[in-house]
Protein backbone atom coordinates (compact mmCIF):
# COMPACT_ATOMS: atom_id res chain seq x y z
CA UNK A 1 273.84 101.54 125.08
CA UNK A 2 272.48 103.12 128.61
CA UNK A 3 270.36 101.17 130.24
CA UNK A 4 267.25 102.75 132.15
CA UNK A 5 264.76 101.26 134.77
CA UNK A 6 261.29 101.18 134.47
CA UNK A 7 258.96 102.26 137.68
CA UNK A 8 255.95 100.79 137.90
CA UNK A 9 253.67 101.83 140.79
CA UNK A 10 250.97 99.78 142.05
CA UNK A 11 248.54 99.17 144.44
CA UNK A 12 247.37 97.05 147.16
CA UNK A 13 243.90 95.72 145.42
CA UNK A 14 242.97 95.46 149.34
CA UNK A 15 243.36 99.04 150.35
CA UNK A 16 241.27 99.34 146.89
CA UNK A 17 237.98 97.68 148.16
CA UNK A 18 238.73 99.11 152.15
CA UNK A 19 238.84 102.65 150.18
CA UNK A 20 235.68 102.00 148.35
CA UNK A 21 233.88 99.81 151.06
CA UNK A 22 233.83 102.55 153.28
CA UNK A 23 232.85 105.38 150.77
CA UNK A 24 229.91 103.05 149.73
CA UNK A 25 228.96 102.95 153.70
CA UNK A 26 229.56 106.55 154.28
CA UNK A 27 226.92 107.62 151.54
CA UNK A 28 224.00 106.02 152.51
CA UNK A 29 224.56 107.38 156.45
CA UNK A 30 224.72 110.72 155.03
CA UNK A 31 221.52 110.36 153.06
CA UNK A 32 219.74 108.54 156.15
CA UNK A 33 221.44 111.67 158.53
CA UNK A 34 219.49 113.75 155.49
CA UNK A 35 216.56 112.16 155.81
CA UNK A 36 215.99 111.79 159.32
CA UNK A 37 216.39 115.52 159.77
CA UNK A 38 214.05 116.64 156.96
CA UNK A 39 211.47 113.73 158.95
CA UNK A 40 212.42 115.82 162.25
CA UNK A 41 211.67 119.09 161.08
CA UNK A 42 208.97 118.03 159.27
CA UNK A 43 207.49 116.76 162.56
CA UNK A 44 208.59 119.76 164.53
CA UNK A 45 206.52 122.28 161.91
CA UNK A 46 203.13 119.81 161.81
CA UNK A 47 203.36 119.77 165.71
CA UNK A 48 203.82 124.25 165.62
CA UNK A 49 201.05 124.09 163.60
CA UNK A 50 199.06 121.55 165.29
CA UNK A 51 199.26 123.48 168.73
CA UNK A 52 198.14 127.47 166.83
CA UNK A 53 195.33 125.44 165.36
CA UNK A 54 194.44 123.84 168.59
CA UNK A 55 194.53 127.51 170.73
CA UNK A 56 192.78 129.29 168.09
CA UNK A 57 189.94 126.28 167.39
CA UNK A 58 189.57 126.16 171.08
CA UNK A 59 189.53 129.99 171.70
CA UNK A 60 187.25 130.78 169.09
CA UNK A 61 185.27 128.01 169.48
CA UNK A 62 184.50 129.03 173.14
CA UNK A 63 183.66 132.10 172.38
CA UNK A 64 180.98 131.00 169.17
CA UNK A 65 179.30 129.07 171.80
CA UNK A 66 179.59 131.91 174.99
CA UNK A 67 178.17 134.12 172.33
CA UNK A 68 175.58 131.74 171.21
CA UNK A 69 174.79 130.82 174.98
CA UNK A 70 174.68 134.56 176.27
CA UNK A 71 172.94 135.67 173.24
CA UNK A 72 169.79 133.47 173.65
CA UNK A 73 169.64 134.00 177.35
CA UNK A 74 169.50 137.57 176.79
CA UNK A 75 166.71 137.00 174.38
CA UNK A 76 164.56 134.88 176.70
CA UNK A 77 164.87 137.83 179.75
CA UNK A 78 161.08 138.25 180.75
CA UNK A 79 159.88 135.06 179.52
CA UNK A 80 159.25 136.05 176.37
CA UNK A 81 161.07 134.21 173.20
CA UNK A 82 161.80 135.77 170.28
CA UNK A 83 161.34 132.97 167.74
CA UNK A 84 161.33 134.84 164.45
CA UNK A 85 164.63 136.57 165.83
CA UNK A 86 165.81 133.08 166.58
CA UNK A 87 164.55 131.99 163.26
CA UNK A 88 166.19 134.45 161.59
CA UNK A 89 169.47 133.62 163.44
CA UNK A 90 169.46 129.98 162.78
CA UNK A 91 168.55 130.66 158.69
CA UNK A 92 171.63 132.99 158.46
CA UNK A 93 174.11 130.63 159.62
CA UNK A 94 173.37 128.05 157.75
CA UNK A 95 173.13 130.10 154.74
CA UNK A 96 175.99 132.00 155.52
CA UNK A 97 178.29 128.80 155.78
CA UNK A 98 176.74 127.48 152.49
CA UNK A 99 177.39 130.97 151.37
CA UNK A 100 181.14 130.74 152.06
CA UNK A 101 181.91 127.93 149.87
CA UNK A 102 180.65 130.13 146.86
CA UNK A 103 182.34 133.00 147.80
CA UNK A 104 185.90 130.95 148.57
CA UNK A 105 185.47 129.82 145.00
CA UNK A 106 184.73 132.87 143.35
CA UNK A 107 187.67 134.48 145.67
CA UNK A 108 190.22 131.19 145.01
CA UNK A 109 189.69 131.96 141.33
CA UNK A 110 189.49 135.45 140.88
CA UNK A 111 191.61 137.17 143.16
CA UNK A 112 193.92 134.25 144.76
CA UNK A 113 195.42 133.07 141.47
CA UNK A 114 195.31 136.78 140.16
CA UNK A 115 196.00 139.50 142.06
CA UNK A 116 196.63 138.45 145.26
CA UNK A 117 198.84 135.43 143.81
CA UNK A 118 202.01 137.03 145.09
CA UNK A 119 200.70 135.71 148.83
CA UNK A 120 198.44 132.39 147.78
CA UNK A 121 201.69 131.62 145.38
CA UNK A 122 203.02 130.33 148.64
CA UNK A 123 200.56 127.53 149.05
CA UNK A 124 201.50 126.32 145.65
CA UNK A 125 205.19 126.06 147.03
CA UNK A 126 207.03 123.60 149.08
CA UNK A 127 206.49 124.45 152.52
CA UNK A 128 209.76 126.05 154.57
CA UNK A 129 208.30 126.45 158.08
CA UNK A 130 204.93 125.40 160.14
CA UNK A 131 203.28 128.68 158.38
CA UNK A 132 203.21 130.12 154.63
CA UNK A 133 202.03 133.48 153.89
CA UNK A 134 198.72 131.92 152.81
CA UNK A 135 197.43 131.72 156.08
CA UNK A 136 196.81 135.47 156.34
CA UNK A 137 193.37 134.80 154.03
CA UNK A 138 192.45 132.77 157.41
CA UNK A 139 192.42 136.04 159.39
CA UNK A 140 191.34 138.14 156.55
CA UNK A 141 188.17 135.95 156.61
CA UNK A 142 188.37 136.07 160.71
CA UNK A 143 187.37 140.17 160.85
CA UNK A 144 184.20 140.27 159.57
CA UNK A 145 182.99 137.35 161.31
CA UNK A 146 183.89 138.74 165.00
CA UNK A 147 182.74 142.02 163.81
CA UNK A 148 179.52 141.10 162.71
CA UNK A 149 179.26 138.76 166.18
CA UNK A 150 180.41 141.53 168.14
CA UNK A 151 177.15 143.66 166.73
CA UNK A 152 174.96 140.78 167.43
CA UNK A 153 175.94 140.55 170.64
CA UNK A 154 175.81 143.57 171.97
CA UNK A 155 172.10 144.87 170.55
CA UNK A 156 169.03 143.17 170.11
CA UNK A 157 166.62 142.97 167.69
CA UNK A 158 165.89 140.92 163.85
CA UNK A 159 168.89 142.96 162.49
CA UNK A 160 171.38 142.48 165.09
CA UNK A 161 170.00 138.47 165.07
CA UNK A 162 170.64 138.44 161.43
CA UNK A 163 174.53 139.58 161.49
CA UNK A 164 175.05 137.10 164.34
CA UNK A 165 173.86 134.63 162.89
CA UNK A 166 175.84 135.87 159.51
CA UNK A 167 178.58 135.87 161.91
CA UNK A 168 178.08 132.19 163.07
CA UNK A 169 177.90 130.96 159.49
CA UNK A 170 181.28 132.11 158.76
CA UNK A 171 183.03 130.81 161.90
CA UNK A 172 181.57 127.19 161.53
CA UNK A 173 182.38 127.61 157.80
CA UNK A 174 185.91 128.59 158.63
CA UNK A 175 186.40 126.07 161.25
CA UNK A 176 185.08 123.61 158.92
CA UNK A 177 187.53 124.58 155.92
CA UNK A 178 190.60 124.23 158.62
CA UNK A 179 189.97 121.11 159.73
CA UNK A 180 189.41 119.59 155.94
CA UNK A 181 191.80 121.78 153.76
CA UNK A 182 194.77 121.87 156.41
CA UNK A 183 194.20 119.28 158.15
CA UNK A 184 192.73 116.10 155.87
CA UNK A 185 194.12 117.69 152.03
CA UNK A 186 197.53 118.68 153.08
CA UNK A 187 197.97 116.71 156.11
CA UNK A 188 199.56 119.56 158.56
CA UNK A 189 198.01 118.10 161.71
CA UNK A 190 196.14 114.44 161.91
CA UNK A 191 192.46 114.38 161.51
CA UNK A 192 191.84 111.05 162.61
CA UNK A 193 188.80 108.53 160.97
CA UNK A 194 187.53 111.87 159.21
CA UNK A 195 190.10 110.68 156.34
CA UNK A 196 188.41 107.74 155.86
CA UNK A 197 184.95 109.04 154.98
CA UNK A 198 184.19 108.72 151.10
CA UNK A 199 183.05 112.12 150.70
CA UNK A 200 185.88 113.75 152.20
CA UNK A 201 188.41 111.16 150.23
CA UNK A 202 186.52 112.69 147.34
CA UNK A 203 186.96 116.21 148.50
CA UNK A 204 190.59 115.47 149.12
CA UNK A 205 191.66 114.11 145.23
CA UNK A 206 189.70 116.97 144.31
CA UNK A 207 191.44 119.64 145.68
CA UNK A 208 195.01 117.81 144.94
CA UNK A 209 193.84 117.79 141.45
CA UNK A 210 193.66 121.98 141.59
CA UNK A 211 197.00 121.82 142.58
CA UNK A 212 198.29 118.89 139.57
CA UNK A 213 196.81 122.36 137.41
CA UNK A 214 195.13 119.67 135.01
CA UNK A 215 192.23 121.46 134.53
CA UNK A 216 193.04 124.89 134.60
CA UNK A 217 193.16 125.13 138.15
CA UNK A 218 189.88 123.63 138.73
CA UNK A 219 188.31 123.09 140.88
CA UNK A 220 188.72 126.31 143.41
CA UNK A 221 186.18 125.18 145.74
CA UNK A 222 186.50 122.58 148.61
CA UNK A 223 183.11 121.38 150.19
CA UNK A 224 181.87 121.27 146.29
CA UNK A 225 185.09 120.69 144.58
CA UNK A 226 183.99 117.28 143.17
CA UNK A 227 181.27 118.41 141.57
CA UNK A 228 183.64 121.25 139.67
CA UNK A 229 185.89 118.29 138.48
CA UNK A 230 182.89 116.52 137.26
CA UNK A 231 182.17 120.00 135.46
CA UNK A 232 185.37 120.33 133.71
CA UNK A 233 184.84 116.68 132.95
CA UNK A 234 187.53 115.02 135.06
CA UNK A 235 185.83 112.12 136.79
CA UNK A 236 188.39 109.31 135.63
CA UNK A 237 191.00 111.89 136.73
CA UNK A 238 189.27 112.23 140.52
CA UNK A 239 188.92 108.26 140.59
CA UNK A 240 192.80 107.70 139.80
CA UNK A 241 193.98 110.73 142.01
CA UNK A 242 191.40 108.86 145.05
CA UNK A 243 193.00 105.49 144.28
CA UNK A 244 196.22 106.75 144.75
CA UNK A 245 195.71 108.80 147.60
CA UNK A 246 194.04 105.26 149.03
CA UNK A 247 197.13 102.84 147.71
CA UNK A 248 199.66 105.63 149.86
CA UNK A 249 197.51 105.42 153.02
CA UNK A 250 196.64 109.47 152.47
């Protein structure tokens, strides 16, 4: 009978756990390596941002109040004021910024999530950059402003006062809807102790409820979006979604 030899291979239980010790440290420095970039660029895209919407607030900013500043001067040439030209001026931009807010809602609704979607779709997206294609609504809403400035400007009269003033309305409005909706809701450059007022926390869970889609998309306002969710009937919903945002220091 032939005898035969049996091989058996083993190994070092040591070089085991070295093997496995150091694939169980090289893991978590790849996820931190992960992490810390995606905190980097992250940072590097809110600070892009940060700077456009600093240069463009501060541009057209200075020129609302050149306008504003050059306009009344003009009026006052001779001594005489024009007060119901002034009047008329002051009405239409505050009416025209509460005027905004009804006409973003109507627009949010009917042409943002229908047939304009392809560019809003973007805001409903994970952002990949400091800018989405969204952002072009921002200078969409820019041109008639400036235009109707420009003609108050440059002629005088209660016509001309009423279209600057129109004009006016829509710039605060605008500048107003920046600093809240970009800046407070989705956090793209700091706002500072605005987050902290109650209204605005409101405003906030509001408009993060629009995007949760729990209500059909409601509400598609902003300065007035609470009172939508109360509409649709979504108070305990705002109260959890503001309690959150308040337990994760947003």
């Amino acid at each position: 009978m032939s005898g035969f030899t049996v091989c058996v291979l083993t190994e070092d239980s040591k070089e085991i756990k070295t093997v496995e010790q150091e694939q169980e440290q090289v893991i978590p420095q790849a996820v931190s390596a992960g992490v810390a970039e995606k905190l980097a660029r992250k940072k590097s895209q809110r600070f892009t941002y940060l700077v456009a919407a600093v240069m463009s607030s501060f541009g057209i900013t200075s020129m609302a109040v050149f306008a504003v500043y050059y306009r009344f001067s003009w009026q006052m040439e001779g001594g005489d004021v024009p007060w119901s030209e002034m009047l008329g001026t002051f009405s239409l931009s505050v009416g025209a910024a509460v005027a905004m807010e009804f006409w973003a809602r109507w627009a949010h609704r009917a042409l943002w999530h229908a047939s304009l979607w392809h560019m809003h779709e973007s805001h409903h997206r994970p952002r990949e950059g400091p800018f989405e294609l969204n952002d072009v609504f921002a200078i969409i809403n820019a041109v008639p402003a400036i235009a109707l400035l420009s003609y108050g400007i440059f002629h005088k009269g209660l016509v001309p006062g009423l279209c600057f003033g129109a004009g006016l309305g829509i710039t605060v409005f605008g500048m107003a809807y920046m600093f809240v909706h970009d800046g407070l809701v989705h956090k793209r450059f700091p706002v500072g102790p605005i987050a902290n007022v109650p209204y605005f926390r409101r405003v906030a869970a509001a408009h993060q409820l629009h995007h949760s889609d729990k209500f059909n998309g409601a509400p598609y306002g902003l300065f007035l979006g609470p009172k939508e969710v109360e509409e649709v009937g979504g108070l305990e919903e705002l109260e959890k979604e503001i309690s959150r945002r308040i337990r994760s220091g947003s």
